[in-house]
N, C-alpha and C. Protein backbone atom coordinates (compact mmCIF):
# COMPACT_ATOMS: atom_id res chain seq x y z
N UNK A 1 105.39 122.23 179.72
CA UNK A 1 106.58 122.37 178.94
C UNK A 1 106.94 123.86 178.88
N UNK A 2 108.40 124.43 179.19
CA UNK A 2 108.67 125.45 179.08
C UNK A 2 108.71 125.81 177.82
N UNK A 3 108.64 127.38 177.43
CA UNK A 3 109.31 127.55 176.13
C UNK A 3 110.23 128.56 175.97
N UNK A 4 110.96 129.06 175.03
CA UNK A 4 112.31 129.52 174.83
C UNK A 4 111.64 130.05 174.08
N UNK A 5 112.93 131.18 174.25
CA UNK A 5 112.71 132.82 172.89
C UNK A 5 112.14 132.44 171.84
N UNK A 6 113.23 131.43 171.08
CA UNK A 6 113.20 131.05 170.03
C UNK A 6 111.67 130.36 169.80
N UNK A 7 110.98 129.86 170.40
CA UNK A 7 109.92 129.10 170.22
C UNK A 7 108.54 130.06 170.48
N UNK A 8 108.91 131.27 170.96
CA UNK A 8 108.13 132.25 171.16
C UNK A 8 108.12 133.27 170.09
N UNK A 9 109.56 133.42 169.19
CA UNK A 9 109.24 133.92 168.17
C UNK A 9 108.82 133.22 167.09
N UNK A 10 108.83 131.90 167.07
CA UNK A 10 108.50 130.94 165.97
C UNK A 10 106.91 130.89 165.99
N UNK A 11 106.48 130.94 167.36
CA UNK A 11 104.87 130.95 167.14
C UNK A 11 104.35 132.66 167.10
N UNK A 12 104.91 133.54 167.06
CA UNK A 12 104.80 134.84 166.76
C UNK A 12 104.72 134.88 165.40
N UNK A 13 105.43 134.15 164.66
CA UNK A 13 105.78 134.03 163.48
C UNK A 13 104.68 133.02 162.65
N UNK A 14 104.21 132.19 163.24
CA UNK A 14 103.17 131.61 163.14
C UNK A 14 101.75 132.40 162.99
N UNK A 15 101.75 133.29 163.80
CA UNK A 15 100.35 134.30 163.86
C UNK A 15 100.76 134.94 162.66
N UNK A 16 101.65 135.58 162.23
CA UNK A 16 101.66 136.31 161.39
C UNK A 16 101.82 135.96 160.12
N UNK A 17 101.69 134.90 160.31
CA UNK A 17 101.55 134.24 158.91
C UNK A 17 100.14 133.81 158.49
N UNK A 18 99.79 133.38 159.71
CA UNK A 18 98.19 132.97 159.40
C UNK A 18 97.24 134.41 158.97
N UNK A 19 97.49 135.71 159.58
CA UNK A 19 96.90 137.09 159.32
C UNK A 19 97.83 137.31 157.75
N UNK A 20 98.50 136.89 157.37
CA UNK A 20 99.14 136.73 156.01
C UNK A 20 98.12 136.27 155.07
N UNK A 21 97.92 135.21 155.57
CA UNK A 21 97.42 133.83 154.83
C UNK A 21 95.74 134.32 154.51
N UNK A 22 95.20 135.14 155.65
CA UNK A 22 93.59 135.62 155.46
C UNK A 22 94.09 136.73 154.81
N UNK A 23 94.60 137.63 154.89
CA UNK A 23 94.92 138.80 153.98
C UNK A 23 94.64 138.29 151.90
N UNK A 24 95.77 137.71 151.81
CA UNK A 24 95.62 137.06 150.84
C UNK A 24 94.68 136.53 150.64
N UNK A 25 94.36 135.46 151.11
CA UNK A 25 93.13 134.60 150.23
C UNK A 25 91.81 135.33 150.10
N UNK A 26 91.96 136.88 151.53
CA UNK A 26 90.49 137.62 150.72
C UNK A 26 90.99 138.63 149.56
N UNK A 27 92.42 138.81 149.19
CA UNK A 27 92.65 139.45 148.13
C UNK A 27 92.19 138.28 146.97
N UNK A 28 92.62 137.57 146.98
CA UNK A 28 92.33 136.38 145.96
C UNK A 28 90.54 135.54 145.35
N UNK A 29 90.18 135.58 146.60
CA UNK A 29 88.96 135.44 146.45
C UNK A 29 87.83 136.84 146.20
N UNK A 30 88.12 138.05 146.57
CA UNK A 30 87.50 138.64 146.29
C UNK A 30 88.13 139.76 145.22
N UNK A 31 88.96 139.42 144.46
CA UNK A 31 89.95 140.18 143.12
C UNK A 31 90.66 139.65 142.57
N UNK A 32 90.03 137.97 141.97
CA UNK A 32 90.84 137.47 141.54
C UNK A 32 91.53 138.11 140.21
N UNK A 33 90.93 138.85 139.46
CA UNK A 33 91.62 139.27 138.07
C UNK A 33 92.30 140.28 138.58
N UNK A 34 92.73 140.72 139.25
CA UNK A 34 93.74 141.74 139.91
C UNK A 34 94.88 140.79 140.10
N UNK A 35 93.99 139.75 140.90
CA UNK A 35 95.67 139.11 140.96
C UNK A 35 96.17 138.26 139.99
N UNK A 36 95.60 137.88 139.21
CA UNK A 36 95.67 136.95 137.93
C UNK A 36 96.51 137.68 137.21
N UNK A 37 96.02 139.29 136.92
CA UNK A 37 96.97 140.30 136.09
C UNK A 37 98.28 140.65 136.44
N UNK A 38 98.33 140.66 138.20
CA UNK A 38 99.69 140.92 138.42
C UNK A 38 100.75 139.58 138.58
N UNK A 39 100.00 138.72 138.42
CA UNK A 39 100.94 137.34 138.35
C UNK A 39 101.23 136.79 137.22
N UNK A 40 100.39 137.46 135.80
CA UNK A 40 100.50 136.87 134.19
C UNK A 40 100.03 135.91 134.55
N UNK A 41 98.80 135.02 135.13
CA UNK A 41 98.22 133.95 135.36
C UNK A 41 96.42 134.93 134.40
N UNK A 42 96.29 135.63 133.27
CA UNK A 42 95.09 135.70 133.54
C UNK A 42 94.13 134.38 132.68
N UNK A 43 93.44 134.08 132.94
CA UNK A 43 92.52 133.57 132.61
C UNK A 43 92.14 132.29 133.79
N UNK A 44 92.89 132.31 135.04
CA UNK A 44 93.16 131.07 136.17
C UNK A 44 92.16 131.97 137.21
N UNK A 45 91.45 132.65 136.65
CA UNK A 45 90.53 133.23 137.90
C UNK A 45 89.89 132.46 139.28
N UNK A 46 89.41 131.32 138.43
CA UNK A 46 88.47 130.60 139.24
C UNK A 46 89.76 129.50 140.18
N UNK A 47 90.67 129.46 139.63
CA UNK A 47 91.68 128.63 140.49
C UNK A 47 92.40 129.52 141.41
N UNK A 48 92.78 130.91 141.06
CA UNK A 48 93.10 131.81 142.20
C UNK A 48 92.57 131.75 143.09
N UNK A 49 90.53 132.02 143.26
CA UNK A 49 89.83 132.11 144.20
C UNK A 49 89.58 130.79 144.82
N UNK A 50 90.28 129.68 144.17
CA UNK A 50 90.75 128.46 145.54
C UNK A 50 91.44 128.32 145.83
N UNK A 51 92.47 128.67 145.35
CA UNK A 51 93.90 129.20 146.29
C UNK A 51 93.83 130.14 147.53
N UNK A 52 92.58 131.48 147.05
CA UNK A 52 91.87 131.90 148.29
C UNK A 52 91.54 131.09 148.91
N UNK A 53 90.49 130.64 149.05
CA UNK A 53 89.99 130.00 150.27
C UNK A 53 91.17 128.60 150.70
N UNK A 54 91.37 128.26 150.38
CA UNK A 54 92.98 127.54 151.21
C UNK A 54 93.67 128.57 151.53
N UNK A 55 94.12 129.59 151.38
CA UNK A 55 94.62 130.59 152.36
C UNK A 55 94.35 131.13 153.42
N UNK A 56 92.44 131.26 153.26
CA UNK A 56 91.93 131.50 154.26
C UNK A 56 91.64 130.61 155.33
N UNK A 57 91.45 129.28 155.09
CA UNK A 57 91.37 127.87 155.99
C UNK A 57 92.44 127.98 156.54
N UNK A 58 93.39 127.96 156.41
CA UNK A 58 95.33 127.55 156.53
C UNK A 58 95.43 128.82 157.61
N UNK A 59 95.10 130.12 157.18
CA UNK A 59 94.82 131.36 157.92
C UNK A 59 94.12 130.97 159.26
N UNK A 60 92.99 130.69 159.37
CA UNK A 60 92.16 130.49 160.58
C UNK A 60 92.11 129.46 161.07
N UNK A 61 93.08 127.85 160.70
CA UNK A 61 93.82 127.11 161.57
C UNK A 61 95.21 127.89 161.96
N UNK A 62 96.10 129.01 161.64
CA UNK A 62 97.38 129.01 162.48
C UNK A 62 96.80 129.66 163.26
N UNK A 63 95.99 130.65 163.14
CA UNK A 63 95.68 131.76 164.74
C UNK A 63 94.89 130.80 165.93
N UNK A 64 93.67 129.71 165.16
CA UNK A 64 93.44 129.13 166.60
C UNK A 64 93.67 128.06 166.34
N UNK A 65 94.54 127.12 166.53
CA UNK A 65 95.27 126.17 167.28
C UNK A 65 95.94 125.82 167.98
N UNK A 66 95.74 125.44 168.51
CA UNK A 66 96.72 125.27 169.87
C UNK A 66 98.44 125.13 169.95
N UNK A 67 98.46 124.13 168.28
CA UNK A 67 99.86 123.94 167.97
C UNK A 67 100.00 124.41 166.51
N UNK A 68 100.37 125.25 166.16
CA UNK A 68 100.37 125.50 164.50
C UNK A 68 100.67 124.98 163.74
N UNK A 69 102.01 123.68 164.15
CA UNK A 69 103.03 123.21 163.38
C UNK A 69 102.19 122.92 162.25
N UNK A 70 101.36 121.82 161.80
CA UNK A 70 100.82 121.22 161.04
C UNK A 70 99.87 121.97 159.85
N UNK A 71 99.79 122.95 160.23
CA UNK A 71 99.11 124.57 159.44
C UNK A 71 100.31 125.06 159.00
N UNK A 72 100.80 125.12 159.51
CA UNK A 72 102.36 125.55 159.02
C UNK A 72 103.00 124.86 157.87
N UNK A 73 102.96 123.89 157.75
CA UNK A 73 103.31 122.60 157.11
C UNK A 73 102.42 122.52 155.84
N UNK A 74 100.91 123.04 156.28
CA UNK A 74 99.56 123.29 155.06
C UNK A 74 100.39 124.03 154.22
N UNK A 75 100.84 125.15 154.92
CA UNK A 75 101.31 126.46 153.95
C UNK A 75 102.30 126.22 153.15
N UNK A 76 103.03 125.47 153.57
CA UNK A 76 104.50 124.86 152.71
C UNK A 76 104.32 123.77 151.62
N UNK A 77 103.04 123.02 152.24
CA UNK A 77 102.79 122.96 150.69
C UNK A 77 101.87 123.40 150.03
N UNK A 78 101.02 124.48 150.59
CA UNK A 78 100.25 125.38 149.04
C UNK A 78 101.27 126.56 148.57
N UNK A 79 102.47 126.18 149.59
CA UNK A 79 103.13 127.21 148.32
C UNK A 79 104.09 126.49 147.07
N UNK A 80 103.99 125.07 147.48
CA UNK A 80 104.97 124.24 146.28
C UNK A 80 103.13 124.34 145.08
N UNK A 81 102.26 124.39 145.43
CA UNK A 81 101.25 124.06 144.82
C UNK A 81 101.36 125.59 143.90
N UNK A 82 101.38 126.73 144.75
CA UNK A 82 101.52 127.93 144.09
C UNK A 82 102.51 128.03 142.90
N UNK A 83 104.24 127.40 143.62
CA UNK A 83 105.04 127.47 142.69
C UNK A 83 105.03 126.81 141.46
N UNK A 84 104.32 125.54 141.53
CA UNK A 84 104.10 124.92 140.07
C UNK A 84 102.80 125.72 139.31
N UNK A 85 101.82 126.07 139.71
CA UNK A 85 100.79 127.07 139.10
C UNK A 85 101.62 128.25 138.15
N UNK A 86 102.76 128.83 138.95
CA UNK A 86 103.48 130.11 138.38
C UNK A 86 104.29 129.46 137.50
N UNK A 87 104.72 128.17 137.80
CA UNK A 87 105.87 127.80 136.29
C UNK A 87 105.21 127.89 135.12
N UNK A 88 104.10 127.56 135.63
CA UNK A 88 102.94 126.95 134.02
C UNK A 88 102.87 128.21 133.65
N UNK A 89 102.67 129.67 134.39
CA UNK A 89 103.03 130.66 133.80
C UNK A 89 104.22 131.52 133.11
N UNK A 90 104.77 131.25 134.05
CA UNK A 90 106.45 131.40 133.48
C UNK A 90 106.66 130.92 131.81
N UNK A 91 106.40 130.03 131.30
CA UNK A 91 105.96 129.28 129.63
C UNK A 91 105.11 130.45 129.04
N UNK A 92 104.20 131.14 129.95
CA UNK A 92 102.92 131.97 128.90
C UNK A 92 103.76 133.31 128.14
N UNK A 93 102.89 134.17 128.01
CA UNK A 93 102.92 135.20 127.44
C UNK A 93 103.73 136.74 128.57
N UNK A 94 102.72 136.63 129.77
CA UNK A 94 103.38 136.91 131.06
C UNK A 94 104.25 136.64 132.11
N UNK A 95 105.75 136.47 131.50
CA UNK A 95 106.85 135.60 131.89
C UNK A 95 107.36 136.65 132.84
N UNK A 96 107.56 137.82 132.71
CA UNK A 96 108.27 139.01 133.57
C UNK A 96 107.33 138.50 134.81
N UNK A 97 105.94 139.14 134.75
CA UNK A 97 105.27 139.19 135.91
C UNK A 97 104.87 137.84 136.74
N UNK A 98 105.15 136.51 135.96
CA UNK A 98 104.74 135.16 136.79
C UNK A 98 106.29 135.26 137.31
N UNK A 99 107.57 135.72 136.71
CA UNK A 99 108.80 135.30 137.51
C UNK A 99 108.91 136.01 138.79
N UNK A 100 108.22 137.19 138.80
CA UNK A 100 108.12 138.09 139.71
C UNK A 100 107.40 137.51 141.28
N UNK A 101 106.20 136.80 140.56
CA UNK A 101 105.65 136.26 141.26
C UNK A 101 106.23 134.56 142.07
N UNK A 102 106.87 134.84 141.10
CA UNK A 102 107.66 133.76 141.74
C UNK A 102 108.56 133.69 142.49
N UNK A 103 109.57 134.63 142.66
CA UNK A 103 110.53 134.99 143.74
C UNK A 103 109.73 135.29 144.89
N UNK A 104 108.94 136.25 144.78
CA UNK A 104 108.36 136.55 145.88
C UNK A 104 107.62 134.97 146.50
N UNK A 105 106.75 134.26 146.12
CA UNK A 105 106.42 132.89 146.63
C UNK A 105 107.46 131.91 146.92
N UNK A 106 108.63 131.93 146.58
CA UNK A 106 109.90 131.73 146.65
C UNK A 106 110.49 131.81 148.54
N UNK A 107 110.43 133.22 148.23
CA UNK A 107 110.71 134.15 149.56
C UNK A 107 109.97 133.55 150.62
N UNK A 108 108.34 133.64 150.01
CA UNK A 108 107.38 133.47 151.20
C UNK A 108 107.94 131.39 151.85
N UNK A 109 107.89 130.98 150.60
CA UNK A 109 108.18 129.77 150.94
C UNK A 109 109.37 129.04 152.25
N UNK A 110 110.23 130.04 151.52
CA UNK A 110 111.27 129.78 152.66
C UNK A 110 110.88 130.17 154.33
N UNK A 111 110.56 131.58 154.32
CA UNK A 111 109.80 132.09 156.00
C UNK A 111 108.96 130.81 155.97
N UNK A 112 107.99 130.01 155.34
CA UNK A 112 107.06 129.19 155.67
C UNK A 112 107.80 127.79 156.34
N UNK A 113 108.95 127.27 155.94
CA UNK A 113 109.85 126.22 156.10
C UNK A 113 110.71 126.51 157.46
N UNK A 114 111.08 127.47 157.25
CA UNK A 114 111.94 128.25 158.61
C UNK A 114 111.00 128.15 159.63
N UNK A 115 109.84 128.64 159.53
CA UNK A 115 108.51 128.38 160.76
C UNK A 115 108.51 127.32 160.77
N UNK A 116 108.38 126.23 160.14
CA UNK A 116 107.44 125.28 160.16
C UNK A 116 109.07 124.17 161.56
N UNK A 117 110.02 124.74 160.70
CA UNK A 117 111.23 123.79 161.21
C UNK A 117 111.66 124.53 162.60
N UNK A 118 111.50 125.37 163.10
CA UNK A 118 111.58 125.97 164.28
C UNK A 118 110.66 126.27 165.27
N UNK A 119 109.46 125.35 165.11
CA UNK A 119 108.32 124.97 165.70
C UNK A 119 108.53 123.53 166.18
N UNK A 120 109.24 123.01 165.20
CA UNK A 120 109.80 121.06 165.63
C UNK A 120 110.08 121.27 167.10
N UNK A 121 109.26 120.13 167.87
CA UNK A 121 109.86 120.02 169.55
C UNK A 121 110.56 118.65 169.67
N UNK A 122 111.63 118.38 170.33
CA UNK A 122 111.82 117.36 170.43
C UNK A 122 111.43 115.83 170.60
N UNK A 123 111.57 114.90 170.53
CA UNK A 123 110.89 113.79 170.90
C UNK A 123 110.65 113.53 172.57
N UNK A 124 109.69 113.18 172.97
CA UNK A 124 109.55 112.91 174.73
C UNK A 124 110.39 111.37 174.85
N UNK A 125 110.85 112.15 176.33
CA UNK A 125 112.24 111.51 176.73
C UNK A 125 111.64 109.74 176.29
N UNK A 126 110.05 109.69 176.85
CA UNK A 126 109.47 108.05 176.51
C UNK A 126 109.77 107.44 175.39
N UNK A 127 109.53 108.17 174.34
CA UNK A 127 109.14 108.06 173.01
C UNK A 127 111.10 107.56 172.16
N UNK A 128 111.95 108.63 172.45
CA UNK A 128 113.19 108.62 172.47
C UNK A 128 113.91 106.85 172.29
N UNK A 129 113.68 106.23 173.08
CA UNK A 129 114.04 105.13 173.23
C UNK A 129 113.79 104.30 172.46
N UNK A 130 112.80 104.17 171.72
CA UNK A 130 112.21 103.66 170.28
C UNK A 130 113.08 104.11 169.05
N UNK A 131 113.81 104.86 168.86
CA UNK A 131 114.18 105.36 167.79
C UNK A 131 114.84 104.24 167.23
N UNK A 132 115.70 102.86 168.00
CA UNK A 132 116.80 102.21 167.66
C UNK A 132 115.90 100.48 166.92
N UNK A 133 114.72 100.45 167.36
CA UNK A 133 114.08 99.27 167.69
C UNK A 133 113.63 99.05 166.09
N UNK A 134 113.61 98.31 165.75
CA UNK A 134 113.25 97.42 164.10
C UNK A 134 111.81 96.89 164.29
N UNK A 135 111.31 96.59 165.98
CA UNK A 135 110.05 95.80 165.85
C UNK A 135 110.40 94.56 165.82
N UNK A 136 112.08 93.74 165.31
CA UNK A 136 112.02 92.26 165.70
C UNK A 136 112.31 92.07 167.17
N UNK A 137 111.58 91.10 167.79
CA UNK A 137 112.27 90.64 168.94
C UNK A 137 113.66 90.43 169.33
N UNK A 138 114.06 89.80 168.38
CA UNK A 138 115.39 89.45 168.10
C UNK A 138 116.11 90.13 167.01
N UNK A 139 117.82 89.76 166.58
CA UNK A 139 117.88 90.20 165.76
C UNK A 139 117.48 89.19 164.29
N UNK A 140 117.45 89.64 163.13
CA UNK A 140 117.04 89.10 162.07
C UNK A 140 117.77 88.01 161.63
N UNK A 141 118.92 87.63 161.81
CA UNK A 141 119.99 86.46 161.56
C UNK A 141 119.48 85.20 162.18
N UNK A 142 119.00 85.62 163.46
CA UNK A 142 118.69 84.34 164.28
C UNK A 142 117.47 83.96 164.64
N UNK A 143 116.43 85.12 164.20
CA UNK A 143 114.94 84.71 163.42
C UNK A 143 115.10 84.26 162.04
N UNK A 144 115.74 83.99 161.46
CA UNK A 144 115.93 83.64 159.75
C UNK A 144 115.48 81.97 159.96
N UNK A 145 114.57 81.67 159.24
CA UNK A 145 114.25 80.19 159.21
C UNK A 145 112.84 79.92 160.42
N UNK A 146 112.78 80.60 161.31
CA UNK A 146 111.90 80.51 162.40
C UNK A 146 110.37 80.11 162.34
N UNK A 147 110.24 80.75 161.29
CA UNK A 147 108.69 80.10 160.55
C UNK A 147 108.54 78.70 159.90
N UNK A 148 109.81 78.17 159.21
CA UNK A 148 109.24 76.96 158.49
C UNK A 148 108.40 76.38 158.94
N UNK A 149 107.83 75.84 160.06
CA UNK A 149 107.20 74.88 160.68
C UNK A 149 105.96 75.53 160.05
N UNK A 150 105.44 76.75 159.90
CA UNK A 150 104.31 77.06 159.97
C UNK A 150 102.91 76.57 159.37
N UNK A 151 102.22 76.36 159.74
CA UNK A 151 100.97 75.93 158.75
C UNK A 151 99.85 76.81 159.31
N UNK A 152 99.60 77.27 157.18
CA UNK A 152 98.78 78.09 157.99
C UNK A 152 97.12 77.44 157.64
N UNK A 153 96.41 78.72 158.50
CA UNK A 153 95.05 78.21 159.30
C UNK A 153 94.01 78.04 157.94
N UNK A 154 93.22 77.74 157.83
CA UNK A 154 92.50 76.67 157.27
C UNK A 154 91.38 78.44 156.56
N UNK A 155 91.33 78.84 157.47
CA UNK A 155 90.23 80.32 157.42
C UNK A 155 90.94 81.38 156.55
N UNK A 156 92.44 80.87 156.75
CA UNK A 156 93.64 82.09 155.57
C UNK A 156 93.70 81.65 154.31
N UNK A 157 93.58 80.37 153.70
CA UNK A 157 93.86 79.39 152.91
C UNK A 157 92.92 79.87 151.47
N UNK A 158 93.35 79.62 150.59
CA UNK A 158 92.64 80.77 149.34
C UNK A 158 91.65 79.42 149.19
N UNK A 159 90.24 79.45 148.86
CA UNK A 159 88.93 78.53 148.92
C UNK A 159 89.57 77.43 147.67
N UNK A 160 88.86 76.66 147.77
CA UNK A 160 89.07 75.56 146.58
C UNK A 160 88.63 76.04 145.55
N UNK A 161 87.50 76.42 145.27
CA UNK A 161 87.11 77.06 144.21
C UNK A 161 87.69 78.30 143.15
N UNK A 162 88.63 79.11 143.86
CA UNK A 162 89.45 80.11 143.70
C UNK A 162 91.13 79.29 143.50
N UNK A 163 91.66 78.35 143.72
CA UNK A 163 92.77 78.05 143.24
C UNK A 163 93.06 77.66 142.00
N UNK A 164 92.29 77.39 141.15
CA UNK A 164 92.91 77.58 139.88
C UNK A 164 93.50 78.59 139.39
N UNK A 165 92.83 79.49 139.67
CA UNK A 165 93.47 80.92 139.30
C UNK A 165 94.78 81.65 140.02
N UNK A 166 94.93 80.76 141.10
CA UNK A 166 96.24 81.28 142.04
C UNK A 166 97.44 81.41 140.88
């Protein structure tokens, strides 16, 4: 498969998100009350430093994988996970510095969505042709009724012992 600019800066964009993503989560895991303080999150120490290490996982699936998309996709949603963490702050005492923190995860969120949606490859030409198909043989009007006859098998049939309760 060839690839285009665009798909060459999208996985450029991909690396640099994942060297993002380890940056952070060793700020996080190894300072969490640094970052707790600058987000008005303090006392969430121990939940920062797992927000680290999901940064750092998410980090060292985009650099080696083969296809990032789906790491990409990780990140988009630990940052809806981030953004509800900061609302609960936004309510505290540290409302300036969780809103702060929130635009900026905001920001990051969007670059994360923009990657994630400019990494999408099309469907293969095979695959394509399926898009229209329901799975009935027919259409549904003229399968309608097609089963009555049915009886079913003796092995599907709820036990004798168990039908009272049906």
């Amino acid at each position: 498969m060839s690839r285009t600019r665009g798909s060459d800066q999208a996985l450029a964009l991909a690396q640099g998100l994942g060297w993002f993503s380890i940056a952070l989560g060793v700020a996080q895991v190894l300072a969490p009350h640094r970052v707790t303080r600058a987000t008005g999150l303090q006392g969430q120490e121990r939940l920062i430093s797992s927000y680290g290490m999901r940064e750092i996982a998410t980090g060292i699936g985009l650099l080696t994988a083969k296809d990032p998309t789906p790491w990409v996709w990780g990140r988009v949603g630990g940052d809806a996970l981030d953004i509800g963490t900061l609302a609960a702050g936004i309510a505290g005492p540290e409302r300036e510095r969780s809103g702060m923190a929130m635009l900026v995860t905001l920001g990051i969120a969007a670059l994360d969505v923009g990657c994630a949606l400019a990494l999408r490859r099309p469907l293969p030409a095979a695959m394509a042709g399926f898009r229209k198909r329901s799975g009935l043989p027919k259409p549904a009007g003229t399968m309608r009724g097609a089963a009555q006859d049915f009886v079913v098998p003796a092995d599907m049939r709820t036990p004798e012992a168990l039908r009272p309760w049906q």
